[in-house]
C-alpha atoms as a PDB file:
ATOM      1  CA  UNK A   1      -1.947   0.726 -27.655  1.00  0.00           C
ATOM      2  CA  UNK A   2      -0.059   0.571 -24.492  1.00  0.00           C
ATOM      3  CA  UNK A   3      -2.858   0.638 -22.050  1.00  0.00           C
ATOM      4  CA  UNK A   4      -4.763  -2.137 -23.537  1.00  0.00           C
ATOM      5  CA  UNK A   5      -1.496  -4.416 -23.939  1.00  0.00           C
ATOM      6  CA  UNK A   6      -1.177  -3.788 -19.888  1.00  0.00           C
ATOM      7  CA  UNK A   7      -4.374  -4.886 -19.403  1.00  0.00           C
ATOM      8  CA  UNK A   8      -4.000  -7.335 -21.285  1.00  0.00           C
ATOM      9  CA  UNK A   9      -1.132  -8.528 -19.049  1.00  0.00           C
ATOM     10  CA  UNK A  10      -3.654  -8.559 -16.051  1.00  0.00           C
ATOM     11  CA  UNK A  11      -5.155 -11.844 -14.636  1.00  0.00           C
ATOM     12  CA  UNK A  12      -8.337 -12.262 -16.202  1.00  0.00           C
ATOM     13  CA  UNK A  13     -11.285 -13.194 -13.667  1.00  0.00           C
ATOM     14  CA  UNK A  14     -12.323 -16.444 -13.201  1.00  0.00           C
ATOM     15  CA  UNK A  15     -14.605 -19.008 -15.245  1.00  0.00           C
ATOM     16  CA  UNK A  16     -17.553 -19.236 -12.294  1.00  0.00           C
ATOM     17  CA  UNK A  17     -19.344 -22.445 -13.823  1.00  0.00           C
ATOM     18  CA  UNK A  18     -19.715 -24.324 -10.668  1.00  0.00           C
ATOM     19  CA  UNK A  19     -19.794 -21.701  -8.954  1.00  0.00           C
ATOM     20  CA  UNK A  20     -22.263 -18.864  -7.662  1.00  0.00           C
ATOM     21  CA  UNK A  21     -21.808 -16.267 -10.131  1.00  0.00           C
ATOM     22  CA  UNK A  22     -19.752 -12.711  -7.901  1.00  0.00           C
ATOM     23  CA  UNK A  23     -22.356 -10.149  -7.630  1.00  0.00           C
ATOM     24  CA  UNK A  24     -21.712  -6.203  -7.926  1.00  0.00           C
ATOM     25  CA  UNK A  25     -19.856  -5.518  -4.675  1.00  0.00           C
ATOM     26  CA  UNK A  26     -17.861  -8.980  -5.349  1.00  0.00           C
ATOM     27  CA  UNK A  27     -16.686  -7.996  -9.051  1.00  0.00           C
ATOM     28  CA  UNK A  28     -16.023  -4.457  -8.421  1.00  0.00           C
ATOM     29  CA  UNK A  29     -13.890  -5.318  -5.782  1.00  0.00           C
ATOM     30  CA  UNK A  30     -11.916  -7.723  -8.213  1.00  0.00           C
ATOM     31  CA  UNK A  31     -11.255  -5.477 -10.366  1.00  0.00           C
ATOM     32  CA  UNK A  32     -10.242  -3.019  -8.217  1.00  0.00           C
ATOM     33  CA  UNK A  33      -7.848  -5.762  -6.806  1.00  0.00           C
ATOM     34  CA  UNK A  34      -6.334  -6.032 -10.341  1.00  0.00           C
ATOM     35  CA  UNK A  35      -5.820  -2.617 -11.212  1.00  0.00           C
ATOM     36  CA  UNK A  36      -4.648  -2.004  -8.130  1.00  0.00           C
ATOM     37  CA  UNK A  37      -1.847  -4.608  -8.112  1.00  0.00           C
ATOM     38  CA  UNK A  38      -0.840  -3.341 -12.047  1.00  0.00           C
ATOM     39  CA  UNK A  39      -0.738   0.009 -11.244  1.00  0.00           C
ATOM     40  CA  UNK A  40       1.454  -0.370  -7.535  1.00  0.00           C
ATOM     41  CA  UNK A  41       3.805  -2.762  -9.543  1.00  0.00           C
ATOM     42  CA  UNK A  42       4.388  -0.222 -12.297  1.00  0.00           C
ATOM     43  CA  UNK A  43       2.724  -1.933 -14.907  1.00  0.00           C
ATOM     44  CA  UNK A  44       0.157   0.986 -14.829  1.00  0.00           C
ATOM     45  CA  UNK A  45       2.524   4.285 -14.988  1.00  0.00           C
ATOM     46  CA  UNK A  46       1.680   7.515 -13.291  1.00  0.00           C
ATOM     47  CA  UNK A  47      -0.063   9.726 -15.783  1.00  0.00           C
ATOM     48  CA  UNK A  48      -1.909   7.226 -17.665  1.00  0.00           C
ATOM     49  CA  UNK A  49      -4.881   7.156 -18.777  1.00  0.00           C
ATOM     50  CA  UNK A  50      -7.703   3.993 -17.470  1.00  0.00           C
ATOM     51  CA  UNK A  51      -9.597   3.605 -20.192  1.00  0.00           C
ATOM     52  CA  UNK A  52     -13.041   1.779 -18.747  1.00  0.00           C
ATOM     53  CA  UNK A  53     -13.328   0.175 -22.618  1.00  0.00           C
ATOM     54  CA  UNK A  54     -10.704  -1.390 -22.097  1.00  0.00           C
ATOM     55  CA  UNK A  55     -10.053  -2.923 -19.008  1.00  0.00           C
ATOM     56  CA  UNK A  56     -14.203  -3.925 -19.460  1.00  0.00           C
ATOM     57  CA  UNK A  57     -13.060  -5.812 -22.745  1.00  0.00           C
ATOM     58  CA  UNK A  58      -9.638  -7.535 -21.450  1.00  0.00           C
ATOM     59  CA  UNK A  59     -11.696  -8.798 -18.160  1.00  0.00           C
ATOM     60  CA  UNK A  60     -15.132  -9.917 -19.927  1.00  0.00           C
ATOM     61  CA  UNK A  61     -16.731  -7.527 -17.904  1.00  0.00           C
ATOM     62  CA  UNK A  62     -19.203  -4.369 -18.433  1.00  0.00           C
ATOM     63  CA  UNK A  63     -17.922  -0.824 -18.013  1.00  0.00           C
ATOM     64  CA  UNK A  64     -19.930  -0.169 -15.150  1.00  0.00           C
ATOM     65  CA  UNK A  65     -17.704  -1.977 -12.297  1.00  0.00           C
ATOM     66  CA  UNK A  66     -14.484  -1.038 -13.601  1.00  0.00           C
ATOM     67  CA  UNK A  67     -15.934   2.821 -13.354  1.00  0.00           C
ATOM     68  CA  UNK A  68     -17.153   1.613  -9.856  1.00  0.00           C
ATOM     69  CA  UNK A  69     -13.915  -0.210  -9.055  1.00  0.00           C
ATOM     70  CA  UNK A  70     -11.892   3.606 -10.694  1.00  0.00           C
ATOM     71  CA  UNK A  71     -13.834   5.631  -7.669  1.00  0.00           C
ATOM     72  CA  UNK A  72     -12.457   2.562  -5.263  1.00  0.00           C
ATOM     73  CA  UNK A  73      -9.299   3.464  -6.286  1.00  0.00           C
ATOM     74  CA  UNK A  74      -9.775   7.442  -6.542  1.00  0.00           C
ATOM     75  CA  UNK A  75     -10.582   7.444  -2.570  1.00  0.00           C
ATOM     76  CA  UNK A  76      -7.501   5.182  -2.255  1.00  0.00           C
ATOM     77  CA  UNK A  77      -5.115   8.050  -3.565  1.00  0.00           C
ATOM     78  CA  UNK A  78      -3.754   5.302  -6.844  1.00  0.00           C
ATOM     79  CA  UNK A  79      -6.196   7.420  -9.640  1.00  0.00           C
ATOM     80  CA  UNK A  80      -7.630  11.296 -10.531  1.00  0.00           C
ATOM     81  CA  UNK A  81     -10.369  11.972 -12.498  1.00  0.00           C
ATOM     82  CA  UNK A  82     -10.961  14.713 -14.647  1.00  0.00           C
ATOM     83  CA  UNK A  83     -13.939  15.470 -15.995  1.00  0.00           C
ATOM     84  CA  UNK A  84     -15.083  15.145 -19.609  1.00  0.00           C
ATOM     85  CA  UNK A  85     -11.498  13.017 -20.001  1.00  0.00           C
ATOM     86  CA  UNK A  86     -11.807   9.626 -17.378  1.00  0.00           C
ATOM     87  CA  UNK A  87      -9.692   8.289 -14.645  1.00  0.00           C
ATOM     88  CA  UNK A  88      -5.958   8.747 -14.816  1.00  0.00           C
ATOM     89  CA  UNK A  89      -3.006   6.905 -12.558  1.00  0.00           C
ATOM     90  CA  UNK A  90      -2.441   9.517  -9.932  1.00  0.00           C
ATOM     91  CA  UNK A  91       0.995  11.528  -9.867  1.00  0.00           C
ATOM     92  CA  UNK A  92       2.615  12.200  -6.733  1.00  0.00           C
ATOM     93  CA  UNK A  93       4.577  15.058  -5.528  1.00  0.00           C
ATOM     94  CA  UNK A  94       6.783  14.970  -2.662  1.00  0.00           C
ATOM     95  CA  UNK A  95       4.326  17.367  -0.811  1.00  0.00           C
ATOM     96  CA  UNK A  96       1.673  15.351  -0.721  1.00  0.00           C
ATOM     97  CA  UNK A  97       4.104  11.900  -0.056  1.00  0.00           C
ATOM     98  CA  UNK A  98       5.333  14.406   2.901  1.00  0.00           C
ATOM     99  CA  UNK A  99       1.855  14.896   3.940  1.00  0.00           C
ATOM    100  CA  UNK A 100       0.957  11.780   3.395  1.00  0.00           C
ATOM    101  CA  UNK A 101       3.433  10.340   5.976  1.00  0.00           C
ATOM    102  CA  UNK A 102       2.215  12.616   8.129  1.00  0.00           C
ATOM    103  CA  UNK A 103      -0.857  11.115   8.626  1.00  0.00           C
ATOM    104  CA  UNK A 104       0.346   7.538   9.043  1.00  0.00           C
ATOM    105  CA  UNK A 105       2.302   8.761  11.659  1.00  0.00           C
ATOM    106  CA  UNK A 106      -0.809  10.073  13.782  1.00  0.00           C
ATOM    107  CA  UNK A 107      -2.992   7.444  13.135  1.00  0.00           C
ATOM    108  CA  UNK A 108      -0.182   4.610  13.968  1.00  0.00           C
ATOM    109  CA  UNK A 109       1.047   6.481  16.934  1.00  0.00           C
ATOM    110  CA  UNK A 110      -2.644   6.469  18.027  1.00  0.00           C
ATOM    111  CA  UNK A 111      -2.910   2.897  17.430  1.00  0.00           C
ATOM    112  CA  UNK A 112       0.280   1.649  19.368  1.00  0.00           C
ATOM    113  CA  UNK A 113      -0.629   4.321  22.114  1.00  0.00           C
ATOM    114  CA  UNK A 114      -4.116   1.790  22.586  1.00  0.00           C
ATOM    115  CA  UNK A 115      -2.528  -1.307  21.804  1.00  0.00           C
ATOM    116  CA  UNK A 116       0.322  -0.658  24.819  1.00  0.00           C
ATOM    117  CA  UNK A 117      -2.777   0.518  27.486  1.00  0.00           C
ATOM    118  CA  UNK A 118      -4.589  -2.763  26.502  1.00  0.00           C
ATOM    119  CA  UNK A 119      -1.545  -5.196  26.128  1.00  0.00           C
ATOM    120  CA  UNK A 120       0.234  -6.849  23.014  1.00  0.00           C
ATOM    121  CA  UNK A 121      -1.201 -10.150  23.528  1.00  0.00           C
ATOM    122  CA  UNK A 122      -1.101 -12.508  20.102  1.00  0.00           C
ATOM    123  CA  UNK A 123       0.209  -9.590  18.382  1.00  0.00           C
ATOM    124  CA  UNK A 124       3.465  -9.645  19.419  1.00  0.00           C
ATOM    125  CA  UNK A 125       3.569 -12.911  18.145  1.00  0.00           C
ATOM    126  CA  UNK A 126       2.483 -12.125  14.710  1.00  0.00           C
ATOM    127  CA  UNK A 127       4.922  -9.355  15.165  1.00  0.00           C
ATOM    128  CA  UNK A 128       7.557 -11.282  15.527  1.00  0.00           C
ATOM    129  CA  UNK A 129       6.345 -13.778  12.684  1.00  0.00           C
ATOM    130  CA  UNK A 130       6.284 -10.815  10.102  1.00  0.00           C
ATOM    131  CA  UNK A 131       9.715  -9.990  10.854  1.00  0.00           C
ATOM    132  CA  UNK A 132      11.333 -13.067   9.767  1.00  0.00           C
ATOM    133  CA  UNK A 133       9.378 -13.056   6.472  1.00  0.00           C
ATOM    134  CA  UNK A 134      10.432  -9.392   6.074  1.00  0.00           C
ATOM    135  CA  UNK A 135      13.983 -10.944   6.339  1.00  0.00           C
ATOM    136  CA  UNK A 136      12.478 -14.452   4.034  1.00  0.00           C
ATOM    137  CA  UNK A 137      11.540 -11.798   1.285  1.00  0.00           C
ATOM    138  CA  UNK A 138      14.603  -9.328   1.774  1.00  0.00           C
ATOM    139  CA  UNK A 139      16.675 -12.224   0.194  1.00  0.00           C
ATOM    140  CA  UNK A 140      17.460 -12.477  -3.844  1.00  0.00           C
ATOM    141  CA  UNK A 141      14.338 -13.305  -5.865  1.00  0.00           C
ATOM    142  CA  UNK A 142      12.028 -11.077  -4.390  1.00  0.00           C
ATOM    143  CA  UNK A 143      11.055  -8.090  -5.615  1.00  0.00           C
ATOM    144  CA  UNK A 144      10.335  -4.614  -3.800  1.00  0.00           C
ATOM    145  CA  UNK A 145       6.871  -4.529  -4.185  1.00  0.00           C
ATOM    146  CA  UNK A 146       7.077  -7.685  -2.223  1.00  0.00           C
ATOM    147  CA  UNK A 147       8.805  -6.545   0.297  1.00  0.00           C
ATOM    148  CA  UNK A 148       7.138  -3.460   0.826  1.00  0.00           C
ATOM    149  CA  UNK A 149       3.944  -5.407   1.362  1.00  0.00           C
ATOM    150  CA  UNK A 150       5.768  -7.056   3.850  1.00  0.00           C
ATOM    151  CA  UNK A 151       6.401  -4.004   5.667  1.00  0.00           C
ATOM    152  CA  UNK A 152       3.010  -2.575   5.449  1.00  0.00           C
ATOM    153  CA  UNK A 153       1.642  -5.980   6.804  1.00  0.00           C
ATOM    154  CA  UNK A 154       3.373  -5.333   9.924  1.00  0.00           C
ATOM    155  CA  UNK A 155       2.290  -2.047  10.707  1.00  0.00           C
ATOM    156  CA  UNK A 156      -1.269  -3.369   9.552  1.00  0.00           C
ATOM    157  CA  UNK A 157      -0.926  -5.730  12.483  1.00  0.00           C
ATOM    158  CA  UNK A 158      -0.280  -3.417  15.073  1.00  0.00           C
ATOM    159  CA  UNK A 159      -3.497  -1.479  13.634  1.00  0.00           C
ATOM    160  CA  UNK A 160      -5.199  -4.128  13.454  1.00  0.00           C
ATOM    161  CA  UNK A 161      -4.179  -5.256  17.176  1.00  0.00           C
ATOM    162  CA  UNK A 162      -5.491  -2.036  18.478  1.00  0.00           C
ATOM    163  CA  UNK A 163      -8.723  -3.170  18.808  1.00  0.00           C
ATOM    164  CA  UNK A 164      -9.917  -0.313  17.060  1.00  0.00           C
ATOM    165  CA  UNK A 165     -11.076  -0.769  13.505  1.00  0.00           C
ATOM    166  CA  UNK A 166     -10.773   3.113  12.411  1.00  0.00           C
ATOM    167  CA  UNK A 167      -7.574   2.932  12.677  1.00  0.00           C
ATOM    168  CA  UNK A 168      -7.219  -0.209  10.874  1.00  0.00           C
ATOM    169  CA  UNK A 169      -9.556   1.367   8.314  1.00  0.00           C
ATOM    170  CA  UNK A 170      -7.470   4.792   7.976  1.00  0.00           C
ATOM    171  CA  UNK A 171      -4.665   2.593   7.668  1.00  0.00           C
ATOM    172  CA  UNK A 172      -5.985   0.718   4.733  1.00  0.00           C
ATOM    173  CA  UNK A 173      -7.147   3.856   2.720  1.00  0.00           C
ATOM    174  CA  UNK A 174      -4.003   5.067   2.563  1.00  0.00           C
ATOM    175  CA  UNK A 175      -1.717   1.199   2.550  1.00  0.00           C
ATOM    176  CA  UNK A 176      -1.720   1.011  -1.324  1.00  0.00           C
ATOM    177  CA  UNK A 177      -1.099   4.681  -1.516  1.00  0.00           C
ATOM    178  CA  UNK A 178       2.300   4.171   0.441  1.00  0.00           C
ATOM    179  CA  UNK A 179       3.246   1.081  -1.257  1.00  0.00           C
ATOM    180  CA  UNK A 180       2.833   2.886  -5.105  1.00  0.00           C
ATOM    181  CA  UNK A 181       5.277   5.433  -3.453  1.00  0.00           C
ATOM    182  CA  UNK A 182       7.837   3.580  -2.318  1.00  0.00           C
ATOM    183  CA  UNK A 183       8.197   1.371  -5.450  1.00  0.00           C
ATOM    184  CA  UNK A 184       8.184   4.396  -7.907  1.00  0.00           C
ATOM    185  CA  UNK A 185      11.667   5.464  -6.258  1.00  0.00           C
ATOM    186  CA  UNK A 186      13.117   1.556  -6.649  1.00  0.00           C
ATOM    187  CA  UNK A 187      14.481   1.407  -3.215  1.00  0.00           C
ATOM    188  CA  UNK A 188      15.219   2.655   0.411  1.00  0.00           C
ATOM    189  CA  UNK A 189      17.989   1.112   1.418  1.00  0.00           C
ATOM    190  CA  UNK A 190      21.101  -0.339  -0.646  1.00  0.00           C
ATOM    191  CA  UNK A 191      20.591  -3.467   1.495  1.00  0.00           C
ATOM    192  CA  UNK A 192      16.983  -5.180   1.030  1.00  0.00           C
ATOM    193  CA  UNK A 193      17.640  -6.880   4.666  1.00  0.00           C
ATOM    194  CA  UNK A 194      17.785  -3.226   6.253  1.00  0.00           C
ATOM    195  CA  UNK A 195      14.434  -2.511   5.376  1.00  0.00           C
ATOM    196  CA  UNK A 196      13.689  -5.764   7.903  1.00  0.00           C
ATOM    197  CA  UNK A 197      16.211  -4.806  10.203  1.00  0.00           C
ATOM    198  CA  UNK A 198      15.026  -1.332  10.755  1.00  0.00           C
ATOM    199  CA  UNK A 199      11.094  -3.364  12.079  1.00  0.00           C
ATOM    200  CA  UNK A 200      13.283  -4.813  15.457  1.00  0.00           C
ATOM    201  CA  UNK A 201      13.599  -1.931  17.653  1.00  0.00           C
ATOM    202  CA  UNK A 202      10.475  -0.841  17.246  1.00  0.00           C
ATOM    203  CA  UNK A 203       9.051  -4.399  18.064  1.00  0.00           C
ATOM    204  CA  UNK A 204      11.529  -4.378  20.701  1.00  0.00           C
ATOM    205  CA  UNK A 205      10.022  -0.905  21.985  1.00  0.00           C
ATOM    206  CA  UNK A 206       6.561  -2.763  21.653  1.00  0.00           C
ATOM    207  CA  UNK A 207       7.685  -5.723  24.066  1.00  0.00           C
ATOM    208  CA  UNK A 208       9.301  -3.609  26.555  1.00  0.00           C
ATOM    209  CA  UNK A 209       5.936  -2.452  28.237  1.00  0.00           C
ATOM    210  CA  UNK A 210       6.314   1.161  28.090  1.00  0.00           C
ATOM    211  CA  UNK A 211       3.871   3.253  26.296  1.00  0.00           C
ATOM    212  CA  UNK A 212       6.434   6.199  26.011  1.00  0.00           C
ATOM    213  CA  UNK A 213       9.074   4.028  24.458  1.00  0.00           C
ATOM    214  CA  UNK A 214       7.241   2.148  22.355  1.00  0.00           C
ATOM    215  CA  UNK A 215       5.528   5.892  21.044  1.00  0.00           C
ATOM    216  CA  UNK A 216       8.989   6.978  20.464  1.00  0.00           C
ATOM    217  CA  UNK A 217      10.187   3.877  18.526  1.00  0.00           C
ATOM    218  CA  UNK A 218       7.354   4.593  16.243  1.00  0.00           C
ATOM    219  CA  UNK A 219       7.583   8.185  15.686  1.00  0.00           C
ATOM    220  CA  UNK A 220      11.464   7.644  14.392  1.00  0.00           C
ATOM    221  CA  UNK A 221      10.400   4.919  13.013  1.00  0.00           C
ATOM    222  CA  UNK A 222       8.439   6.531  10.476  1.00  0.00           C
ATOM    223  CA  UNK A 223      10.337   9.910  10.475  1.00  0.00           C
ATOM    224  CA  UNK A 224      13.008   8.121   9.293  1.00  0.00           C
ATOM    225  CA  UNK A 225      10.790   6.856   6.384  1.00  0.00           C
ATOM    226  CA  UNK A 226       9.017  10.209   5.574  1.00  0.00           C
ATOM    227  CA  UNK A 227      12.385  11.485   5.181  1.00  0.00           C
ATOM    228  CA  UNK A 228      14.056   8.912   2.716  1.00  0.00           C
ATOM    229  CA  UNK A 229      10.979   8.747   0.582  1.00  0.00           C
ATOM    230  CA  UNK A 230       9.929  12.530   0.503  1.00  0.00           C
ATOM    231  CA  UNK A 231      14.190  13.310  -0.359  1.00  0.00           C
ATOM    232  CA  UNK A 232      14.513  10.608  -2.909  1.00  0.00           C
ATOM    233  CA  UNK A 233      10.986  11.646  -4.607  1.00  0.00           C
ATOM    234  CA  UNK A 234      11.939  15.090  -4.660  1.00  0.00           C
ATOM    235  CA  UNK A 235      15.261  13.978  -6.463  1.00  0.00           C
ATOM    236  CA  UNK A 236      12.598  12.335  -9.368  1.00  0.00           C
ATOM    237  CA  UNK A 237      11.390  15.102  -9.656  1.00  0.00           C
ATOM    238  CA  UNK A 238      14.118  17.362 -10.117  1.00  0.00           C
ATOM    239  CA  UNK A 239      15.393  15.350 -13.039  1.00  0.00           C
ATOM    240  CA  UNK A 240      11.719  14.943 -14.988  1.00  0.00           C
ATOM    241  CA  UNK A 241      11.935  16.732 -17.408  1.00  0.00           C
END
């Protein structure tokens, strides 16, 4: 059965002897980690079906925190449910990648707008740190999962550096949902080291002082995106049958 031989694939959770055993909130939050990672990866495919059996029986847990760890996941945009029939992996259109772009773009433009009014300060540091590994994982070896959780980790600093945790909060909700899309095309540019490349002006925007500028930097920045992913997913979907 294919599901269970993906799950089966999964890391299994730890042995805790020596250890103080997780408690409810700690192993629903592992196993939303888990399924999380296999279905952003591809190892889960849009369309399938979770089955809570299973998963429960491949990580030598009960069914009740994988169904808690499912609802995790259903506010994150990676799974549906329908009722009488379980959770399912989610699939996307390019409406609702369009939309979903969108909204990153109003709550990052919100969150550089506060971060230039109350100064860059060790950010622009870890800016500039995230960079070079976006260039460190751009190289052959890595895959594009891995570098698109590059990428997200630098706009997750400049959330983060805002100083308000909404917007860091927003951002997460919907971080896992971008990062599924992205790797269900394959790719966004023919050259992995673009995708690094494309970070520097808008860090450069960031340094320069200027609200305005750096606004602007982010708005193409992620324009840009929107427009590559929402055109190449619309392409998927032309030819599925």
């Amino acid at each position: 059965m294919k599901n269970e031989a993906t799950i089966r694939d999964m890391e299994k959770l730890p042995d805790t002897d020596g250890f103080a055993p997780l408690d409810r909130e700690g192993l629903v939050d592992r196993v939303a980690r888990l399924l999380s990672r296999a279905i952003v990866s591809g190892r889960l495919a849009p369309g399938e079906r979770l089955s809570e059996s299973v998963v429960a029986k491949q990580l030598g847990t009960s069914r009740a925190p994988v169904r808690e760890a499912a609802r995790l996941l259903e506010n994150s945009g990676l799974v549906t449910y329908a009722p009488n029939r379980g959770f399912f992996v989610r699939r996307h259109s390019a409406t609702e990648i369009d939309n979903l772009y969108e909204f990153r773009i109003t709550i990052e433009i919100a969150a550089v707008r506060r971060l230039m009014r109350q100064g860059l300060g060790a950010t622009a540091a870890a800016l500039c740190a995230q960079i070079e590994e976006l260039r460190r994982v751009a190289e052959p070896g890595h895959d594009m999962l891995t570098q698109v959780e590059a990428d997200m980790q630098f706009h997750r600093l400049i959330c983060e550096g805002s100083g308000n945790p909404l917007y860091l909060r927003s951002f997460e909700r919907i971080a896992l949902e971008t990062e599924l899309t992205i790797v269900l095309i394959g790719t966004l540019y023919d050259d992995a080291q673009k995708l690094a490349e494309t970070h520097a002006p808008l860090l450069d925007a960031l340094q320069s002082g200027s609200e305005a500028q750096a606004v602007d930097a982010m708005f193409y920045h992620l324009d840009v995106a929107r427009a590559l992913v929402t055109e190449q997913f619309r392409k998927l979907e032309e030819n599925t049958p």
